[in-house]
PDB file of N, CA and C in Angstrom:
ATOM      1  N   UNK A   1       0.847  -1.184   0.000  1.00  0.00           N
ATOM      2  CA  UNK A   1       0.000   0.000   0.000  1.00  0.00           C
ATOM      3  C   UNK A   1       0.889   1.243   0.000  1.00  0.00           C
ATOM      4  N   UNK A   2       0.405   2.019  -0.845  1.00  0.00           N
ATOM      5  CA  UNK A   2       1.765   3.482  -0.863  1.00  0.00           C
ATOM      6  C   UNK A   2       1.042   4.538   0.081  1.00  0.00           C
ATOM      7  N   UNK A   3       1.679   5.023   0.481  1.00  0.00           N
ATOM      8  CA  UNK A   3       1.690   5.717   1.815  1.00  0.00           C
ATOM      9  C   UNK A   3       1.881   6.981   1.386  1.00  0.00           C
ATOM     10  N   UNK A   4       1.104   8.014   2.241  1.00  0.00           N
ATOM     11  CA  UNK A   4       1.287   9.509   1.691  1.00  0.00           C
ATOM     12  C   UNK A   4       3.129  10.322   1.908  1.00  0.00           C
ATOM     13  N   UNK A   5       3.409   9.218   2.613  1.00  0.00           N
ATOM     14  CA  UNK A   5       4.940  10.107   2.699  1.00  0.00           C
ATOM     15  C   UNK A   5       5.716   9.003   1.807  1.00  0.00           C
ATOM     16  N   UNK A   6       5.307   8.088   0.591  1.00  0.00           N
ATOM     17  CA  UNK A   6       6.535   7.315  -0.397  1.00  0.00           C
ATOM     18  C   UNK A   6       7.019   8.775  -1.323  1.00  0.00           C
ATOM     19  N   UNK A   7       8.051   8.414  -1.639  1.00  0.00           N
ATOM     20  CA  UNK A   7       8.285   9.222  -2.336  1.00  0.00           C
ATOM     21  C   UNK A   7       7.975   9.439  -3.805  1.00  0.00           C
ATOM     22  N   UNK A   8       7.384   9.924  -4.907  1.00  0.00           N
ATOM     23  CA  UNK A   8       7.296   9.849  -6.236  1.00  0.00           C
ATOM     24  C   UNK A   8       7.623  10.921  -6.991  1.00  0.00           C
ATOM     25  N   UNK A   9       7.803  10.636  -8.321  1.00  0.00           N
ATOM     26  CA  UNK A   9       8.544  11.313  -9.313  1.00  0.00           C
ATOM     27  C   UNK A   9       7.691  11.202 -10.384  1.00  0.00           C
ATOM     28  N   UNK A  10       7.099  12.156 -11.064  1.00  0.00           N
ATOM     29  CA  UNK A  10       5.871  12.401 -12.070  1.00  0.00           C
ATOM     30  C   UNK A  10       6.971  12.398 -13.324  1.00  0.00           C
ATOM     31  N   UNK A  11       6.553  12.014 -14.255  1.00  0.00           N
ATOM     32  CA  UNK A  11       7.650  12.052 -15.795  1.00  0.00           C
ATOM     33  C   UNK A  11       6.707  12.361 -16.944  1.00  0.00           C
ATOM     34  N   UNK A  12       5.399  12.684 -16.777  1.00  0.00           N
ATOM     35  CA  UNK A  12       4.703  13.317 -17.637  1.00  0.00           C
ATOM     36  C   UNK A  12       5.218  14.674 -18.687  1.00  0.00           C
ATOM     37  N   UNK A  13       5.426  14.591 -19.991  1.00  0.00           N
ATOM     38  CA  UNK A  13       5.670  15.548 -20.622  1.00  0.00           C
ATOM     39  C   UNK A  13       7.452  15.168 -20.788  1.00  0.00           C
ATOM     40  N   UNK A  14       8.309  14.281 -20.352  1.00  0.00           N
ATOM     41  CA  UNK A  14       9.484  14.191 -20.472  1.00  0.00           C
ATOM     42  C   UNK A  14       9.898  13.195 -21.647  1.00  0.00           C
ATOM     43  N   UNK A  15      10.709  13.286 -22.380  1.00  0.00           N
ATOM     44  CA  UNK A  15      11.118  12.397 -23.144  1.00  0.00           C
ATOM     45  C   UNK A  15      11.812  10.785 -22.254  1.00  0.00           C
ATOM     46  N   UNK A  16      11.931   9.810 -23.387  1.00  0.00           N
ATOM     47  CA  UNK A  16      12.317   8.623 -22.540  1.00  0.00           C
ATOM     48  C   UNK A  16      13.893   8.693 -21.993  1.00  0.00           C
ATOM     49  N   UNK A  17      14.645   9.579 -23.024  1.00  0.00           N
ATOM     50  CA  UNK A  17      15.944   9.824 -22.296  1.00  0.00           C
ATOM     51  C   UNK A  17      15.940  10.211 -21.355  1.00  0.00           C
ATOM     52  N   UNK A  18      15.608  11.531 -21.129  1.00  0.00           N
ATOM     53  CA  UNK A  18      16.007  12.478 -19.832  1.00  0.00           C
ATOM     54  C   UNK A  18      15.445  11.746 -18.694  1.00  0.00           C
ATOM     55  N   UNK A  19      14.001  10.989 -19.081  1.00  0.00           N
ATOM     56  CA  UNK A  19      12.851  10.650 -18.136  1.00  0.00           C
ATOM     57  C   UNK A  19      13.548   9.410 -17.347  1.00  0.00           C
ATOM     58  N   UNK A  20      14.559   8.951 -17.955  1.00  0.00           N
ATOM     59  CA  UNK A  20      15.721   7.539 -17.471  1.00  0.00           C
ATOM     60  C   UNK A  20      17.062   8.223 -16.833  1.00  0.00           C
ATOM     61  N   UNK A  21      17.185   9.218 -17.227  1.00  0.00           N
ATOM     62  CA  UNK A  21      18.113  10.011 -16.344  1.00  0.00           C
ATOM     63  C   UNK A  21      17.690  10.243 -15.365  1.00  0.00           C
ATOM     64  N   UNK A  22      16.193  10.969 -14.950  1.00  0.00           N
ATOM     65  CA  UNK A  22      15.839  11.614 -14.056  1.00  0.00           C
ATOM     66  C   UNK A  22      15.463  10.427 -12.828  1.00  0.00           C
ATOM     67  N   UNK A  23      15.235   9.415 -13.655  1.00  0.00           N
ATOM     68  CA  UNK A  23      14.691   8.221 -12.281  1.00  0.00           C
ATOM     69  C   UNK A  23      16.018   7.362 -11.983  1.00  0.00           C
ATOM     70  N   UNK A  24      16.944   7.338 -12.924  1.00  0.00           N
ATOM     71  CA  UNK A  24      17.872   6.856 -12.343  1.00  0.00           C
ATOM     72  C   UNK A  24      18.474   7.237 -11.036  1.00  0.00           C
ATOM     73  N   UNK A  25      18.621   8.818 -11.181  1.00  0.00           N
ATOM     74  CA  UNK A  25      18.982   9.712  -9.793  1.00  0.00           C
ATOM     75  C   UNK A  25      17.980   9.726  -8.895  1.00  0.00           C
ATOM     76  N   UNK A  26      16.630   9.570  -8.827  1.00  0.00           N
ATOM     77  CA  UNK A  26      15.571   9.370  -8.141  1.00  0.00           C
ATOM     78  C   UNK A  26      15.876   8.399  -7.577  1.00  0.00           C
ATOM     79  N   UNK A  27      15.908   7.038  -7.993  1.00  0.00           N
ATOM     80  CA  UNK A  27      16.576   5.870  -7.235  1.00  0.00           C
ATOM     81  C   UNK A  27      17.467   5.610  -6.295  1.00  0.00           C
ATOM     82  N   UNK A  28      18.437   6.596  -6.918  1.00  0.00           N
ATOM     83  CA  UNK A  28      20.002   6.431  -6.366  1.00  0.00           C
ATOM     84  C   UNK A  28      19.653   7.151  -5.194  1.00  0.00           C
ATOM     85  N   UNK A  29      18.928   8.235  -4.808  1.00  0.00           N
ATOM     86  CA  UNK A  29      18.379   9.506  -4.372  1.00  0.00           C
ATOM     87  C   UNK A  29      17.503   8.791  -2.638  1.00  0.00           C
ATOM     88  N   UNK A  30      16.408   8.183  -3.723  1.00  0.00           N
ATOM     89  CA  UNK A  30      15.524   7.252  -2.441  1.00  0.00           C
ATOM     90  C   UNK A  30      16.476   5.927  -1.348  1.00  0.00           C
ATOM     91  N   UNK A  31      17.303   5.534  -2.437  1.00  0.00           N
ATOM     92  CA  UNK A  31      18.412   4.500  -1.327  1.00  0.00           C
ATOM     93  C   UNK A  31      19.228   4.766  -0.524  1.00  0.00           C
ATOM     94  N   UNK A  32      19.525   6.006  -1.013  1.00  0.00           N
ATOM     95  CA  UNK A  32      20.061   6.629   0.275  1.00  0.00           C
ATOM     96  C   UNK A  32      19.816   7.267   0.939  1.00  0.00           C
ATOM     97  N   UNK A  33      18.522   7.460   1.136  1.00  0.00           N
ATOM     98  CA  UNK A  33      17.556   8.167   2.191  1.00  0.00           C
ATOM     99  C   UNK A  33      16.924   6.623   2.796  1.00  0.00           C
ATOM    100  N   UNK A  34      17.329   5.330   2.360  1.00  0.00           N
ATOM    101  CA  UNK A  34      16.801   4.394   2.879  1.00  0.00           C
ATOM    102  C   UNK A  34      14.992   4.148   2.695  1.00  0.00           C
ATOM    103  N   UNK A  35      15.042   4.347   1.678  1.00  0.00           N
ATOM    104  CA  UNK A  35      13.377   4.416   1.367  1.00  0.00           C
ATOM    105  C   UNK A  35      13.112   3.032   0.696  1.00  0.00           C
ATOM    106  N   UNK A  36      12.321   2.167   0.884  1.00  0.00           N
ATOM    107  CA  UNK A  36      12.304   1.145   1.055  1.00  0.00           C
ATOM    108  C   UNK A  36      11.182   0.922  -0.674  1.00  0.00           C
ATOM    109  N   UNK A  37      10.178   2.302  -0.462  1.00  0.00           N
ATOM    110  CA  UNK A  37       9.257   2.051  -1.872  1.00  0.00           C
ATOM    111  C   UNK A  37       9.088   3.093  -2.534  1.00  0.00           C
ATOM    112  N   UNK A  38       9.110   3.536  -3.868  1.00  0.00           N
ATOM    113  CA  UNK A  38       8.946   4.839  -4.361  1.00  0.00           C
ATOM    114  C   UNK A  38       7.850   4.874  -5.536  1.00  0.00           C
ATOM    115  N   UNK A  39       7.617   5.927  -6.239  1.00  0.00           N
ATOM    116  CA  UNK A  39       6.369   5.898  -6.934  1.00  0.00           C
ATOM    117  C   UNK A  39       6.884   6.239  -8.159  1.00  0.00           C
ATOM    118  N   UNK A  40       6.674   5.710  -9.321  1.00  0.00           N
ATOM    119  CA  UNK A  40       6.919   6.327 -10.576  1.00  0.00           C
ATOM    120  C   UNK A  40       5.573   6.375 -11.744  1.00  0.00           C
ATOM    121  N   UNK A  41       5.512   7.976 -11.389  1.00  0.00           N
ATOM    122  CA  UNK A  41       3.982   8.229 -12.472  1.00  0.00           C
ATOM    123  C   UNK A  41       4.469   8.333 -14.041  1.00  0.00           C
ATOM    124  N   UNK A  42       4.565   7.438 -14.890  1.00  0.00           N
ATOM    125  CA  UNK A  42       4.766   7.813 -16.057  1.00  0.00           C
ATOM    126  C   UNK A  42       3.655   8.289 -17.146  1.00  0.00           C
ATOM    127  N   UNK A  43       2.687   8.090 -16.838  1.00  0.00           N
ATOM    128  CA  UNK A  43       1.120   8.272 -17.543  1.00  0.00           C
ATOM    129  C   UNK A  43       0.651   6.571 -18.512  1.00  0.00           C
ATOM    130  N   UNK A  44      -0.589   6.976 -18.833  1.00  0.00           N
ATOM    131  CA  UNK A  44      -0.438   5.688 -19.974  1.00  0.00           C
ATOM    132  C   UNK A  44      -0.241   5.553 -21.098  1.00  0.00           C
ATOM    133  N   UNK A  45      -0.613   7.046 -22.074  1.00  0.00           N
ATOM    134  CA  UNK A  45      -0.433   6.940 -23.423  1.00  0.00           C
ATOM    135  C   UNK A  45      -0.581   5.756 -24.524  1.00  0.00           C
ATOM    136  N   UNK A  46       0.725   5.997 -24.746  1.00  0.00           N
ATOM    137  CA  UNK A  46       0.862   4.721 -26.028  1.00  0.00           C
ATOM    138  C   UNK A  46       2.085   3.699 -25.531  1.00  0.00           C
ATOM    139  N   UNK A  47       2.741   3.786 -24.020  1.00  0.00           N
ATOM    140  CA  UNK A  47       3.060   2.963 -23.503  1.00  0.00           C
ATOM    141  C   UNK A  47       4.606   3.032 -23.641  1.00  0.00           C
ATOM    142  N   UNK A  48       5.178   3.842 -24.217  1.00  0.00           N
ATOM    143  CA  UNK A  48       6.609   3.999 -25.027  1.00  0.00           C
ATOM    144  C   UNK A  48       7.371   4.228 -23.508  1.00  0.00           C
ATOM    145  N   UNK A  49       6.821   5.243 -22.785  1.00  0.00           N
ATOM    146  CA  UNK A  49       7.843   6.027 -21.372  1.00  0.00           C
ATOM    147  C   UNK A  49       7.609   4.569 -20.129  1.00  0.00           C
ATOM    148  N   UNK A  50       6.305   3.904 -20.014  1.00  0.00           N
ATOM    149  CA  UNK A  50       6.697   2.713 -19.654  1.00  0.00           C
ATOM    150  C   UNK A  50       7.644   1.589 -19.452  1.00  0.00           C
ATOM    151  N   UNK A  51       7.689   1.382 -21.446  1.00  0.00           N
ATOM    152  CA  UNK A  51       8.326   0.660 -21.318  1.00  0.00           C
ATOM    153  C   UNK A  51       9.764   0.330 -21.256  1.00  0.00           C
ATOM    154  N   UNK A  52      10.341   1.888 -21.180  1.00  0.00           N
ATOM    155  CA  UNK A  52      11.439   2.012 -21.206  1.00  0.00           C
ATOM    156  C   UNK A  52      11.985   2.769 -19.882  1.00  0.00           C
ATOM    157  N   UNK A  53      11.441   2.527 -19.029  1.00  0.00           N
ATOM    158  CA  UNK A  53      11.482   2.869 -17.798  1.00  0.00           C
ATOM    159  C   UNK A  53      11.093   1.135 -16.926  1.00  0.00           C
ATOM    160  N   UNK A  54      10.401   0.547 -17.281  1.00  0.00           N
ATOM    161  CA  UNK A  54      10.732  -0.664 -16.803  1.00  0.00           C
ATOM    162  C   UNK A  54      11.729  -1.455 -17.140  1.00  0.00           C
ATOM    163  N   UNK A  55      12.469  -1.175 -18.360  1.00  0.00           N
ATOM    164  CA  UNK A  55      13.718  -1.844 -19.101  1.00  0.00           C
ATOM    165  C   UNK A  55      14.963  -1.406 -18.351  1.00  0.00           C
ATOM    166  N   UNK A  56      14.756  -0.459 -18.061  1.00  0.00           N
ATOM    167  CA  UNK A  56      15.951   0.511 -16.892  1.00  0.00           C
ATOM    168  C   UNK A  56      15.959   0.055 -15.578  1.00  0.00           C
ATOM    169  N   UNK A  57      14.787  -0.611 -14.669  1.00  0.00           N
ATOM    170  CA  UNK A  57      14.071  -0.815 -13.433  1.00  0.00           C
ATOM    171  C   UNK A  57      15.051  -2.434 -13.424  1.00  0.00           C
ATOM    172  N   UNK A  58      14.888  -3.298 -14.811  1.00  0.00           N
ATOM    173  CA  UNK A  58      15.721  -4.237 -14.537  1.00  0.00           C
ATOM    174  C   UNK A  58      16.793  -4.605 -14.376  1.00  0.00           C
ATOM    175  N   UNK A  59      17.399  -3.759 -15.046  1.00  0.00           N
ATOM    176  CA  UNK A  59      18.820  -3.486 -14.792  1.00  0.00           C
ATOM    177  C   UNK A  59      19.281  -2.616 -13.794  1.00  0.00           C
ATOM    178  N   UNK A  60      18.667  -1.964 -12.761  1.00  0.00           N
ATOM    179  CA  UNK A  60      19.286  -1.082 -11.900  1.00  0.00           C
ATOM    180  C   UNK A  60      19.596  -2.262 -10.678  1.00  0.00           C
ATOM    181  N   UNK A  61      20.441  -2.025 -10.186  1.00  0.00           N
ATOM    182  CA  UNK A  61      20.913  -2.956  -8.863  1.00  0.00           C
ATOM    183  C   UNK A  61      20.416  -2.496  -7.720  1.00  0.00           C
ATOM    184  N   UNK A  62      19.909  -1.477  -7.752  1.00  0.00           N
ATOM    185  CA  UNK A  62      19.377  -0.954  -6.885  1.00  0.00           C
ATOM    186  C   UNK A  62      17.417  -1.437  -6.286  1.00  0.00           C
ATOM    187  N   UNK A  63      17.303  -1.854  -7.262  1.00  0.00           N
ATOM    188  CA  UNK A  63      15.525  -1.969  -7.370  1.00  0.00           C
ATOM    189  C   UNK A  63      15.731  -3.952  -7.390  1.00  0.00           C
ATOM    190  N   UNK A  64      14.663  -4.102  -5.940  1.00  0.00           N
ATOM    191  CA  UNK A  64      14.394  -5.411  -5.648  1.00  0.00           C
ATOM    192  C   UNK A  64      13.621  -5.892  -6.495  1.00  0.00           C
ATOM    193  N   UNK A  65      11.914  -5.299  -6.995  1.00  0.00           N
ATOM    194  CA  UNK A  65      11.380  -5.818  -7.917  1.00  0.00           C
ATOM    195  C   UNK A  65      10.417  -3.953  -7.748  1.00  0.00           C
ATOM    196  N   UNK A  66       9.301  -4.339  -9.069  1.00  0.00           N
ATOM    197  CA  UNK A  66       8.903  -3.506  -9.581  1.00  0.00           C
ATOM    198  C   UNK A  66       7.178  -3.834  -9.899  1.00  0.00           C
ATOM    199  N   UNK A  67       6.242  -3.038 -10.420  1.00  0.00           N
ATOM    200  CA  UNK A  67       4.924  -3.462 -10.394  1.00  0.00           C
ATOM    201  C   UNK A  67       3.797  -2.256 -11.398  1.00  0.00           C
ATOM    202  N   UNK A  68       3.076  -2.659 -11.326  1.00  0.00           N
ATOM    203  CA  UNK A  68       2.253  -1.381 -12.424  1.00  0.00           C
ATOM    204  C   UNK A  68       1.102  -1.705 -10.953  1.00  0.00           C
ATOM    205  N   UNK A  69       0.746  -0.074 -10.809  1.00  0.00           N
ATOM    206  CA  UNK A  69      -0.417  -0.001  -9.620  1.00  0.00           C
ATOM    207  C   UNK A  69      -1.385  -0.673 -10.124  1.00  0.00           C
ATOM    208  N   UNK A  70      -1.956  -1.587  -9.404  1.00  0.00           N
ATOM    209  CA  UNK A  70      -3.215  -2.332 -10.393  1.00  0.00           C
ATOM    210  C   UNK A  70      -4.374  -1.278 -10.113  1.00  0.00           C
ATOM    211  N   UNK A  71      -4.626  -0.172  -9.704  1.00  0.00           N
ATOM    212  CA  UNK A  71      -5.706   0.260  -9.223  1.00  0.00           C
ATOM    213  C   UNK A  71      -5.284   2.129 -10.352  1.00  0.00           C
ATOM    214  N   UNK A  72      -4.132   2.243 -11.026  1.00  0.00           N
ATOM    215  CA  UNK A  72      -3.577   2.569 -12.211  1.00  0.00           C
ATOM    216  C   UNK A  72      -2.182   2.558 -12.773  1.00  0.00           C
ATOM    217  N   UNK A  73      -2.930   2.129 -13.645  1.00  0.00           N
ATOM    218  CA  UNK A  73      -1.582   1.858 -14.726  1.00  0.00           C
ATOM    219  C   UNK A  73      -0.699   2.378 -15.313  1.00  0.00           C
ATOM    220  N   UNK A  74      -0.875   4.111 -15.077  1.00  0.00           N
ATOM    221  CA  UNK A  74      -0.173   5.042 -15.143  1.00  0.00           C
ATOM    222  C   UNK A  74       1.282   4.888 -14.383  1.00  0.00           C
ATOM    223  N   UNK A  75       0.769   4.078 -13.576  1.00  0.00           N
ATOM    224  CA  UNK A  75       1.947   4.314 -12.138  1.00  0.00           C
ATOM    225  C   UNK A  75       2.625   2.888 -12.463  1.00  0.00           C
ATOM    226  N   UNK A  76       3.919   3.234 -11.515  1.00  0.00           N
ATOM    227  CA  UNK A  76       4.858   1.792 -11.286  1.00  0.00           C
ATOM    228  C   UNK A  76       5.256   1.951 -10.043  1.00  0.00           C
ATOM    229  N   UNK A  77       4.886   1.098  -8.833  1.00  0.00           N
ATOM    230  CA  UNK A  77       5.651   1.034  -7.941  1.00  0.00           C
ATOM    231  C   UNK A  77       6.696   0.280  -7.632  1.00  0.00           C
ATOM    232  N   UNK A  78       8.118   0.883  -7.515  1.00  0.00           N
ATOM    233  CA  UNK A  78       9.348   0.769  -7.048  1.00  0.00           C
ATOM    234  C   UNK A  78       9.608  -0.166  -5.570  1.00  0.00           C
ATOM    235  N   UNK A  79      10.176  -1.111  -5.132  1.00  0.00           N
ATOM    236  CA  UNK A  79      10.645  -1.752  -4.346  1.00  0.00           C
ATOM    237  C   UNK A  79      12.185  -1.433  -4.476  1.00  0.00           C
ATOM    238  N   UNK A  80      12.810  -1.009  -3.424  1.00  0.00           N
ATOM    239  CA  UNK A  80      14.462  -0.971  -3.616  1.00  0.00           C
ATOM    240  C   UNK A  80      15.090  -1.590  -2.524  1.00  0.00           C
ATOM    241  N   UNK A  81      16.158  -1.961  -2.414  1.00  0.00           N
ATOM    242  CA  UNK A  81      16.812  -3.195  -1.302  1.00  0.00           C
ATOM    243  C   UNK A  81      16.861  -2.588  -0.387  1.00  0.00           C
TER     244      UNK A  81
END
């Protein structure tokens, strides 16, 4: 359940580059504040900032596992070690 104090990062209106820059440091950002879950709003569109933001999520060493909010799909919630 996400909690009003997780932290999240909106990427609406960003391209998929910068938008993988910007959560990469978001990540790096939340682990060392020891934050255990974070929020990533990408919107739904046509699915492009998704899916290339979950392609990044697998490869970060940082992120335990990952999820699409089932309640919206806009969102991805973040698990980090």
């Amino acid at each position: 359940m996400i909690s009003s104090n997780t932290p999240l990062i909106d990427l609406h209106g960003l391209d998929s580059i910068y938008a993988s820059i910007i959560v990469k440091d978001f990540i790096s950002d939340s682990y060392k504040m020891k934050k255990k879950e974070i929020l990533i709003i990408h919107g739904k569109g046509t699915g492009t900032l998704r899916k290339k933001i979950h392609e990044d999520l697998k490869r970060n060493k940082l992120v335990k596992s990952y999820k699409l909010n089932m309640f919206n799909e806009g969102e991805t919630i973040v698990y980090l070690k």
